[in-house]
N, C-alpha and C. Protein backbone atom coordinates (compact mmCIF):
# COMPACT_ATOMS: atom_id res chain seq x y z
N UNK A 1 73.74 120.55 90.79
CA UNK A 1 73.25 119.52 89.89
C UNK A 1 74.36 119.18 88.90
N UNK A 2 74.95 117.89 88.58
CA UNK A 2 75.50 117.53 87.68
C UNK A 2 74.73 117.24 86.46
N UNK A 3 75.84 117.61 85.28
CA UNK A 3 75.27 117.42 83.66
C UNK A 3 75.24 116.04 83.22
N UNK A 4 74.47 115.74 82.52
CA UNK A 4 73.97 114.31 81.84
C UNK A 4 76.18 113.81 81.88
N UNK A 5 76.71 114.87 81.06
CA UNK A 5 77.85 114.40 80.34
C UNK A 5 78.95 114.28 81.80
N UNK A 6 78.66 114.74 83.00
CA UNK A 6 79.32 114.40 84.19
C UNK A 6 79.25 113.07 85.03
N UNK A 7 77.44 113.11 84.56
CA UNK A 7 76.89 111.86 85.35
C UNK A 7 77.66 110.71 84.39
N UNK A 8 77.61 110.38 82.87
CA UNK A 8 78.01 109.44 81.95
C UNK A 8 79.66 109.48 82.35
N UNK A 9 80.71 110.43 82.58
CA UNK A 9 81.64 109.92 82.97
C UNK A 9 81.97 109.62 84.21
N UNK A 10 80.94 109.53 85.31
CA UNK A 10 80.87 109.35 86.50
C UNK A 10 80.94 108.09 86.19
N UNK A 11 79.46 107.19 85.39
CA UNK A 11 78.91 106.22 85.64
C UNK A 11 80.89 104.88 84.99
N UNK A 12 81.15 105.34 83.99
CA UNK A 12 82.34 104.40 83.40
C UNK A 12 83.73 104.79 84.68
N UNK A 13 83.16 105.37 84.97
CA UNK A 13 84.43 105.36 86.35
C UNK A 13 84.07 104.64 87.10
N UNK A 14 82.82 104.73 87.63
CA UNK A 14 82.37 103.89 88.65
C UNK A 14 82.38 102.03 88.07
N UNK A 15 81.82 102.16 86.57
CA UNK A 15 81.91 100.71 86.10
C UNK A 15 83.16 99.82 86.17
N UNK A 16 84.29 100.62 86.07
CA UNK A 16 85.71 100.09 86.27
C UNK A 16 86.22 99.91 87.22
N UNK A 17 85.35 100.91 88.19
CA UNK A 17 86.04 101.24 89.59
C UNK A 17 85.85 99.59 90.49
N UNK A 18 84.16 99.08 89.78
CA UNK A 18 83.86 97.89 90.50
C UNK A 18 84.30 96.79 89.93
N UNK A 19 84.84 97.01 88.34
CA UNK A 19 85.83 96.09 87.63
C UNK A 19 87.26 95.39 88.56
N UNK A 20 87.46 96.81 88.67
CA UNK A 20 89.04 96.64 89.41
C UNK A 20 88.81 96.17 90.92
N UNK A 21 87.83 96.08 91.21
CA UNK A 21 88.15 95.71 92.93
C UNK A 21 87.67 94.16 92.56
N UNK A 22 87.18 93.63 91.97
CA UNK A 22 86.88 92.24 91.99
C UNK A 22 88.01 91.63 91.84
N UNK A 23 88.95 92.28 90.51
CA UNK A 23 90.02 91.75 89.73
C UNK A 23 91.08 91.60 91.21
N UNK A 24 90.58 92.85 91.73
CA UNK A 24 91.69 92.72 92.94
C UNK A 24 91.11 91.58 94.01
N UNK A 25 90.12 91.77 94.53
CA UNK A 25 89.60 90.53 95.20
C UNK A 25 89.80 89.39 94.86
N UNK A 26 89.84 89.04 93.51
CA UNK A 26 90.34 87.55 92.78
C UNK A 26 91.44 86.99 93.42
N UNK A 27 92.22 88.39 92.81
CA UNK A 27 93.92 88.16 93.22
C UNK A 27 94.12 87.88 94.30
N UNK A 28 93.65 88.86 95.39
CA UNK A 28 93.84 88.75 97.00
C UNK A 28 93.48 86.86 97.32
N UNK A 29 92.41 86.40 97.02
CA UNK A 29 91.60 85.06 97.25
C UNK A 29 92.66 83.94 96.25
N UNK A 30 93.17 84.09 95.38
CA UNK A 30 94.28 83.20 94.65
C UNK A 30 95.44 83.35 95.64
N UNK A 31 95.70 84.18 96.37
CA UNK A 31 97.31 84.51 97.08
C UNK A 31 96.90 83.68 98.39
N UNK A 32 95.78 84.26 98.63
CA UNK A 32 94.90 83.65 100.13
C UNK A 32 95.68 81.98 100.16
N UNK A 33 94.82 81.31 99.01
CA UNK A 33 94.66 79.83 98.87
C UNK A 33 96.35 79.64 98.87
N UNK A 34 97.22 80.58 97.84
CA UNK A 34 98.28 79.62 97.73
C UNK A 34 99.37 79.80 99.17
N UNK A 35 98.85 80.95 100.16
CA UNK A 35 99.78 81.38 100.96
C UNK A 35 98.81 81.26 102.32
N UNK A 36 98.21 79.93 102.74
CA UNK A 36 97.37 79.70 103.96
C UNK A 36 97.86 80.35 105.14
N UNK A 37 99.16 80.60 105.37
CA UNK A 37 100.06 81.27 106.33
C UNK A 37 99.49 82.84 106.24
N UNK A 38 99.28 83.60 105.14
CA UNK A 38 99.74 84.66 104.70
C UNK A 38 99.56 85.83 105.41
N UNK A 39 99.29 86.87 105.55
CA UNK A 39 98.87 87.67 106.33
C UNK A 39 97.75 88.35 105.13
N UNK A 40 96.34 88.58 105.98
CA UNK A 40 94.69 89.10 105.02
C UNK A 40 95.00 90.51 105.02
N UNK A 41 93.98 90.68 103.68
CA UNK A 41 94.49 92.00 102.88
C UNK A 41 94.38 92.85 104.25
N UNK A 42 93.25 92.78 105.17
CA UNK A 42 92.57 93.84 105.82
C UNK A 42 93.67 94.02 106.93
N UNK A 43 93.70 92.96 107.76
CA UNK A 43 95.67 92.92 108.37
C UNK A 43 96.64 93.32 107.96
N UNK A 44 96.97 92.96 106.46
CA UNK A 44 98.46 93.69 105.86
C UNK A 44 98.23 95.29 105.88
N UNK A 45 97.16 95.99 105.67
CA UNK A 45 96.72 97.28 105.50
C UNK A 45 97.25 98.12 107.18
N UNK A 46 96.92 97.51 108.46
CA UNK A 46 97.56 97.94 109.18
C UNK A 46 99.40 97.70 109.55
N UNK A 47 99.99 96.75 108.60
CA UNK A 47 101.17 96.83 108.73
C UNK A 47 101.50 97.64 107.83
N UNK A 48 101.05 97.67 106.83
CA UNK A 48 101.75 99.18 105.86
C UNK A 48 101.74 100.40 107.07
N UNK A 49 100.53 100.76 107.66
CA UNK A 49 100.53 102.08 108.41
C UNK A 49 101.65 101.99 109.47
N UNK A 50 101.83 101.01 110.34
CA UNK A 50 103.08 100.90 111.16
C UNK A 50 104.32 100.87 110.29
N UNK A 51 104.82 100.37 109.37
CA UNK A 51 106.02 100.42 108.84
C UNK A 51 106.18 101.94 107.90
N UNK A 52 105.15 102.36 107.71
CA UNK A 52 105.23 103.57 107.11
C UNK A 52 104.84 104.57 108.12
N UNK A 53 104.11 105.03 109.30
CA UNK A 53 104.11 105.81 110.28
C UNK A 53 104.71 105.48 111.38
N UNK A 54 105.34 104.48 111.65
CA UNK A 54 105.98 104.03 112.79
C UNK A 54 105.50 103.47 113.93
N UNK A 55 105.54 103.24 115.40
CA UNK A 55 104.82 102.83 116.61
C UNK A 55 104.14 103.89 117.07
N UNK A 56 102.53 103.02 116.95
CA UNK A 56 101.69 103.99 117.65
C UNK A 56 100.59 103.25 118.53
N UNK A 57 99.59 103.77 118.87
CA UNK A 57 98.56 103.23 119.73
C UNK A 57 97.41 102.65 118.79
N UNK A 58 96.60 101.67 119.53
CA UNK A 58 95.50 100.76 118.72
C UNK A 58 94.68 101.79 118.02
N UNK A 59 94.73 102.90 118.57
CA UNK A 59 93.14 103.49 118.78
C UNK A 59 93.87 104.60 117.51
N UNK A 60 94.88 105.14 117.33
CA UNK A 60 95.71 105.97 116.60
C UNK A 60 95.38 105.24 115.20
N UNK A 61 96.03 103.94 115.22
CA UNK A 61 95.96 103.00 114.13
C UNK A 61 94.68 102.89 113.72
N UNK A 62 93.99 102.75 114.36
CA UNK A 62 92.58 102.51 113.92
C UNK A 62 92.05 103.96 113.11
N UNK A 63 92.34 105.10 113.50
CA UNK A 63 92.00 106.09 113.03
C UNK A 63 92.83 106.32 111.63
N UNK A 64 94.03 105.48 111.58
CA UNK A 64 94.50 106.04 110.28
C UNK A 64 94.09 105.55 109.23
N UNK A 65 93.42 104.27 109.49
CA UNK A 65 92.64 103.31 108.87
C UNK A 65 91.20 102.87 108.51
N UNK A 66 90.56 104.63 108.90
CA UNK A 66 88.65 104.54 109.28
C UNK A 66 88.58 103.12 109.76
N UNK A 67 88.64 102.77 110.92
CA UNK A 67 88.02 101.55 111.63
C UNK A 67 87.58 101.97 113.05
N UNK A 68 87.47 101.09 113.53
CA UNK A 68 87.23 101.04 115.14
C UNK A 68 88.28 100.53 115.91
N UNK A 69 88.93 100.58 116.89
CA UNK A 69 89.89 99.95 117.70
C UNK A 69 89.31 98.96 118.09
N UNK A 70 87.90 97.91 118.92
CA UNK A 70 87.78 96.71 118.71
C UNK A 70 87.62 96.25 117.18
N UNK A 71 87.32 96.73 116.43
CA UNK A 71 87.45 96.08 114.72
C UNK A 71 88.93 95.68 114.49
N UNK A 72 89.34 96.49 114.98
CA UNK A 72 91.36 95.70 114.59
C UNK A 72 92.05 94.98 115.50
N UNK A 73 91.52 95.34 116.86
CA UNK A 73 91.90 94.29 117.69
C UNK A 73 92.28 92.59 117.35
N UNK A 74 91.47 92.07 116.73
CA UNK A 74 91.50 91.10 116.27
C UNK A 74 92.67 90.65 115.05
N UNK A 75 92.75 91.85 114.40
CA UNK A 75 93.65 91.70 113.21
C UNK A 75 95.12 92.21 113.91
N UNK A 76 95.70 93.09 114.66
CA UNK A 76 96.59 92.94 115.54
C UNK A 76 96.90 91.63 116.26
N UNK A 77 96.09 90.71 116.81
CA UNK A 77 96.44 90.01 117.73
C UNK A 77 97.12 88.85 116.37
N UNK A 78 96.08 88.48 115.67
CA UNK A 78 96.97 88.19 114.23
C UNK A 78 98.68 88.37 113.95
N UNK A 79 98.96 89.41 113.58
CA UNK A 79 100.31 90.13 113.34
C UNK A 79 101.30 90.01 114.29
N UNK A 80 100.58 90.03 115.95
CA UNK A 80 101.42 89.60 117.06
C UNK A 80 101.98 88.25 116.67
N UNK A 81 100.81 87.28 116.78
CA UNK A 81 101.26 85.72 116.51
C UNK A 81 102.21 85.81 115.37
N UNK A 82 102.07 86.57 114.21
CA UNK A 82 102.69 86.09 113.44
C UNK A 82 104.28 86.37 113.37
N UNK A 83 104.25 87.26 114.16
CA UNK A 83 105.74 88.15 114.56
C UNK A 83 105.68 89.31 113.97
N UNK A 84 104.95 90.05 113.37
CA UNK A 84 105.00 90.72 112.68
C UNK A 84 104.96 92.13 112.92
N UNK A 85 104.15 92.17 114.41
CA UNK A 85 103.90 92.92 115.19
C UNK A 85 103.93 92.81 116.42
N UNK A 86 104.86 94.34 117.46
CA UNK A 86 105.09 93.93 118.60
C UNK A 86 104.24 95.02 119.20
N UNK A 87 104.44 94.44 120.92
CA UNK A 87 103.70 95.81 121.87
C UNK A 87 104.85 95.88 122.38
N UNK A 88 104.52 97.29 122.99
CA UNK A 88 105.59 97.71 123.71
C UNK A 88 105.01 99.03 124.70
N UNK A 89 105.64 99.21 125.99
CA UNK A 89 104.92 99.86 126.66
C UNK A 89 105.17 101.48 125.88
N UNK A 90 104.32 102.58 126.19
CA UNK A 90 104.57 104.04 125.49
C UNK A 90 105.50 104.42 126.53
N UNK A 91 106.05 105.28 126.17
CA UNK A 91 107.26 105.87 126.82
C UNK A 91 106.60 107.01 127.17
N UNK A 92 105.76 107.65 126.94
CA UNK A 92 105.18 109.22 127.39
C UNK A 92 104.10 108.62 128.21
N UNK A 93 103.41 107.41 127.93
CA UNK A 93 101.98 106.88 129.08
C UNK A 93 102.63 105.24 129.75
N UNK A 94 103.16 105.16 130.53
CA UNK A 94 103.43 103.66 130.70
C UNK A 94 102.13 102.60 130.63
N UNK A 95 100.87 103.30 131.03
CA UNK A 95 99.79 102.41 131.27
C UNK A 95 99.27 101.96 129.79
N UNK A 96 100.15 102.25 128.92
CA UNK A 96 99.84 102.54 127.19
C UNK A 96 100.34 101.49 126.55
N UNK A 97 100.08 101.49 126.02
CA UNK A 97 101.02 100.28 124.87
C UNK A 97 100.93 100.76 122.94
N UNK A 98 101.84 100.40 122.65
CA UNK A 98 102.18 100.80 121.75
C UNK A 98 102.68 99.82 120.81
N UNK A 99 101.98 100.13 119.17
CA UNK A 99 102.18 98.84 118.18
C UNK A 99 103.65 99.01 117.27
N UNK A 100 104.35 98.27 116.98
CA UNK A 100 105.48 98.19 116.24
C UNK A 100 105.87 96.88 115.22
N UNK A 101 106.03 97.46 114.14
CA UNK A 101 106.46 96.86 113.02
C UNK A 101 107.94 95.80 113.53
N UNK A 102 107.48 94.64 113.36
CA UNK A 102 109.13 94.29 113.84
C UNK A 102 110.03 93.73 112.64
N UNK A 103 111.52 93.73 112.71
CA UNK A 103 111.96 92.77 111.93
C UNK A 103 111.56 92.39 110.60
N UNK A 104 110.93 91.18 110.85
CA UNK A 104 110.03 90.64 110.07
C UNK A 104 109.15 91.10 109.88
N UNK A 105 108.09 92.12 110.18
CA UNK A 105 107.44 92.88 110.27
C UNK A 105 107.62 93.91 108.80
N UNK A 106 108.43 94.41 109.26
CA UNK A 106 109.25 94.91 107.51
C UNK A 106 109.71 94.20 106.28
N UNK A 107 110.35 93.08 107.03
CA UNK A 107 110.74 92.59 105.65
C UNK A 107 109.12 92.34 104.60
N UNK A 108 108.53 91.71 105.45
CA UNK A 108 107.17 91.09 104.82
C UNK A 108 106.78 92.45 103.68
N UNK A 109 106.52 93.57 104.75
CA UNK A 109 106.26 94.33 103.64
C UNK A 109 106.92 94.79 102.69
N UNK A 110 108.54 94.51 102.92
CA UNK A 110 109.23 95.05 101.81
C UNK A 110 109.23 94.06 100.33
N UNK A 111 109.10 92.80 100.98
CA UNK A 111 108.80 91.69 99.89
C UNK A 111 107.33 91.97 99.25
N UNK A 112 106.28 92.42 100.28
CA UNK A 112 105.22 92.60 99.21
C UNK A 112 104.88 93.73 98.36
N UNK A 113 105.52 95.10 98.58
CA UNK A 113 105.52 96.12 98.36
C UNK A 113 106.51 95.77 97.07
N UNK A 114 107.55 95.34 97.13
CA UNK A 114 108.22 94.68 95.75
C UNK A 114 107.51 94.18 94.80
N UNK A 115 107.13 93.03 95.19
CA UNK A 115 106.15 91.90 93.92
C UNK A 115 105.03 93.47 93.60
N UNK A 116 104.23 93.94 94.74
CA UNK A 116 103.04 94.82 93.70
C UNK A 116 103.49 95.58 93.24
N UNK A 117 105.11 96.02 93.17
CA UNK A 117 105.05 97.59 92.02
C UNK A 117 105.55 96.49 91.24
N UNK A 118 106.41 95.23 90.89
CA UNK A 118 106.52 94.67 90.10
C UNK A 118 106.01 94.25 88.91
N UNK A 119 104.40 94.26 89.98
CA UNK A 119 103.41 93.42 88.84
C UNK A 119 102.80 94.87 88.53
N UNK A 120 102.29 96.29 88.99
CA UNK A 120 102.33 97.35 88.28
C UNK A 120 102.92 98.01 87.16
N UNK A 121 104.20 97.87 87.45
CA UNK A 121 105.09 97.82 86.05
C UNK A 121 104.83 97.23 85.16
N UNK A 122 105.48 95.68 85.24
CA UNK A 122 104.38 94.94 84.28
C UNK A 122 103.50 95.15 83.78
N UNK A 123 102.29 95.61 84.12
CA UNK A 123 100.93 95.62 83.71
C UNK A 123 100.58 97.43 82.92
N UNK A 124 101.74 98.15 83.36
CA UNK A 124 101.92 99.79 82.51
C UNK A 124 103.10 99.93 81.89
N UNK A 125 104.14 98.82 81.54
CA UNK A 125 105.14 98.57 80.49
C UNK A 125 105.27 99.61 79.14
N UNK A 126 103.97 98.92 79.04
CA UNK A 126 103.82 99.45 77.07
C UNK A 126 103.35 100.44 77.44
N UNK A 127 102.97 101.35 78.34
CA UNK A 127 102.30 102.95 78.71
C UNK A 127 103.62 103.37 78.05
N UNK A 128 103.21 105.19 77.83
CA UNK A 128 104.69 106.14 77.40
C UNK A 128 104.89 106.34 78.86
N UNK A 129 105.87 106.99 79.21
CA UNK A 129 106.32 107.41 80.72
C UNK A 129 105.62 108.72 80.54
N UNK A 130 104.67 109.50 79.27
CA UNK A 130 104.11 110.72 79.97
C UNK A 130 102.73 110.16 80.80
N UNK A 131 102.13 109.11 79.62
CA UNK A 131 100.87 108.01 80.27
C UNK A 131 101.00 107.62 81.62
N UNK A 132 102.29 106.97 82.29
CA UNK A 132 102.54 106.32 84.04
C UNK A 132 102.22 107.53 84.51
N UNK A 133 103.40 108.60 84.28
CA UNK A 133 102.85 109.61 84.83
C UNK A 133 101.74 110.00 85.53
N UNK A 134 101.18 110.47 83.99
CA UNK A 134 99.63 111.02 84.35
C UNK A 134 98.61 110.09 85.02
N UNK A 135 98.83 109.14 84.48
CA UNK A 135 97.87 107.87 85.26
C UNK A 135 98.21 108.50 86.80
N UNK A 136 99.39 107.59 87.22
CA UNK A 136 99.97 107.80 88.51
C UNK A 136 99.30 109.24 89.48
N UNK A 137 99.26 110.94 88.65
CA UNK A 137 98.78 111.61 89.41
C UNK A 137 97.53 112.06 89.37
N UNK A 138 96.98 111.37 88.30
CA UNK A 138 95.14 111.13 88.20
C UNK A 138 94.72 110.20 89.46
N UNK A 139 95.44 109.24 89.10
CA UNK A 139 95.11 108.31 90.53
C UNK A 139 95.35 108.73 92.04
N UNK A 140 95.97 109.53 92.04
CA UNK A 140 96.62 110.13 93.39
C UNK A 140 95.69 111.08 93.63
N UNK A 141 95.25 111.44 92.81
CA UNK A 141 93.88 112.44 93.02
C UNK A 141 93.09 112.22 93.16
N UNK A 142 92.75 111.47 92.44
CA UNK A 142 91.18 110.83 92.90
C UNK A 142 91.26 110.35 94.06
N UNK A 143 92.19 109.36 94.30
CA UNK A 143 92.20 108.86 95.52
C UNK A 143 91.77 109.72 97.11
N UNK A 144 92.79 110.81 96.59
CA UNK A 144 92.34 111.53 97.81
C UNK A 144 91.50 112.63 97.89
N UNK A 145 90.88 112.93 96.60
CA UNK A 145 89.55 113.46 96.99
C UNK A 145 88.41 112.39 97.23
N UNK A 146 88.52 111.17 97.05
CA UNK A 146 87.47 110.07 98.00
C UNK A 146 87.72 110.23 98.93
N UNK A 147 88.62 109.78 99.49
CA UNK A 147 89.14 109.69 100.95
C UNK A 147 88.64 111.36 101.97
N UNK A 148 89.07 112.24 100.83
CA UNK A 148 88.83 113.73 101.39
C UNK A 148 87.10 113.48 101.46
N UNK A 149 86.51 113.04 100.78
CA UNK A 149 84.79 113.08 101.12
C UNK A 149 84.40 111.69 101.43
N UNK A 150 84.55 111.19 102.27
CA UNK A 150 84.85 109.80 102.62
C UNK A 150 83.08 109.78 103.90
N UNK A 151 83.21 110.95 104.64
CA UNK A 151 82.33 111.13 105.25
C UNK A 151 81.32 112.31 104.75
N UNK A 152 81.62 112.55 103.34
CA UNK A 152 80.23 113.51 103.10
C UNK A 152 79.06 112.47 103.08
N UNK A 153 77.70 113.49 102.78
CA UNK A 153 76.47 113.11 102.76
C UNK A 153 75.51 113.90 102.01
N UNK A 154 75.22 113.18 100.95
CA UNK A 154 74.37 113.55 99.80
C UNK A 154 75.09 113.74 98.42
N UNK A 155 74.44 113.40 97.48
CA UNK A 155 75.01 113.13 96.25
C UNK A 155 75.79 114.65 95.40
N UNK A 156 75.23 115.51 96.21
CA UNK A 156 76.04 116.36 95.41
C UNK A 156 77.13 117.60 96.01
N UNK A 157 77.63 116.33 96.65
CA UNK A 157 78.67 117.14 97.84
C UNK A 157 79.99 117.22 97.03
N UNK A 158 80.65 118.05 96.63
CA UNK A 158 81.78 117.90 95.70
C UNK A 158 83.09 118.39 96.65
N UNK A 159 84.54 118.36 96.48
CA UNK A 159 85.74 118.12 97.16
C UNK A 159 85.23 119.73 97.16
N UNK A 160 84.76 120.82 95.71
CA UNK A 160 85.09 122.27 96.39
C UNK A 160 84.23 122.67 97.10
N UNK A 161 83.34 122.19 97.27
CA UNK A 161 82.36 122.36 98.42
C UNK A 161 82.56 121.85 99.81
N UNK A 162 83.65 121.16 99.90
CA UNK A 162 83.55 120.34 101.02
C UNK A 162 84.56 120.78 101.43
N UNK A 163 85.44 121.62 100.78
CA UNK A 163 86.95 122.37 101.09
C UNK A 163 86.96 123.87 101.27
N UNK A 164 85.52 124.36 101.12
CA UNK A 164 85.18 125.76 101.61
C UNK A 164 85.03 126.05 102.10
């Protein structure tokens, strides 16, 4: 059972938590309009995993990404057209195919991976560097104790319970 004073800083985490994804949804839907070309948040999310894990299989990708392999299918064939992403047969399964970041494929993300720590900076400027810090490995934590209970079930499943 959690305490009144766990649940109350639960609840302003959670209030911000749905603050910040709109703010981000805004943003995403302003970039959308001005960049009709662009590549969608839910698409760019599997080119980060290829340019940061390298060439792998649909079904691999899909797992690094909680999805389904027909759920991304669609957003791959995307990334193909756009150049962004290639196939290529697997070298250990020939009957396999295998996804790769191309070229352009990288640059894209290196240009967008630029502008967002850009505009991060920006936006934690006036922080002290002990504040980025700590922010930075508060956030890194949380993050992945969600992700770490991503598939629990029931409200009072906690990371040390779920890591025992």
């Amino acid at each position: 059972m959690f305490s009144d004073d766990e649940l109350d800083t639960a609840d302003a985490v959670g209030t911000q938590l749905i603050r910040l994804v709109r703010l981000i949804e805004r943003t995403q839907a302003h970039y959308q309009a001005a960049n009709p070309d662009g590549v969608e948040r839910a698409t760019y999310i599997l080119l980060v995993h290829l340019v940061k894990d390298g060439p792998q299989r649909a079904g691999a990708l899909a797992d690094s990404v909680h999805s389904d392999p027909s759920t991304i299918s669609r957003q791959i064939a995307q990334l193909v057209k756009l150049g962004l992403v290639e196939r290529t047969a697997d070298p250990e399964d020939g009957r396999a195919t295998l996804l790769a970041a191309t070229v352009e494929g990288v640059r894209v993300f290196e240009e967008n991976r630029r502008t967002r720590n850009e505009r991060i900076a920006a936006l934690i400027a006036h922080w002290s560097a002990a504040e980025r810090t700590l922010f930075a490995e508060l956030l890194s934590r949380f993050t992945t104790d969600f992700e770490f209970l991503k598939t629990s079930t029931g409200p009072e499943r906690t990371v040390a319970s779920a890591r025992s």
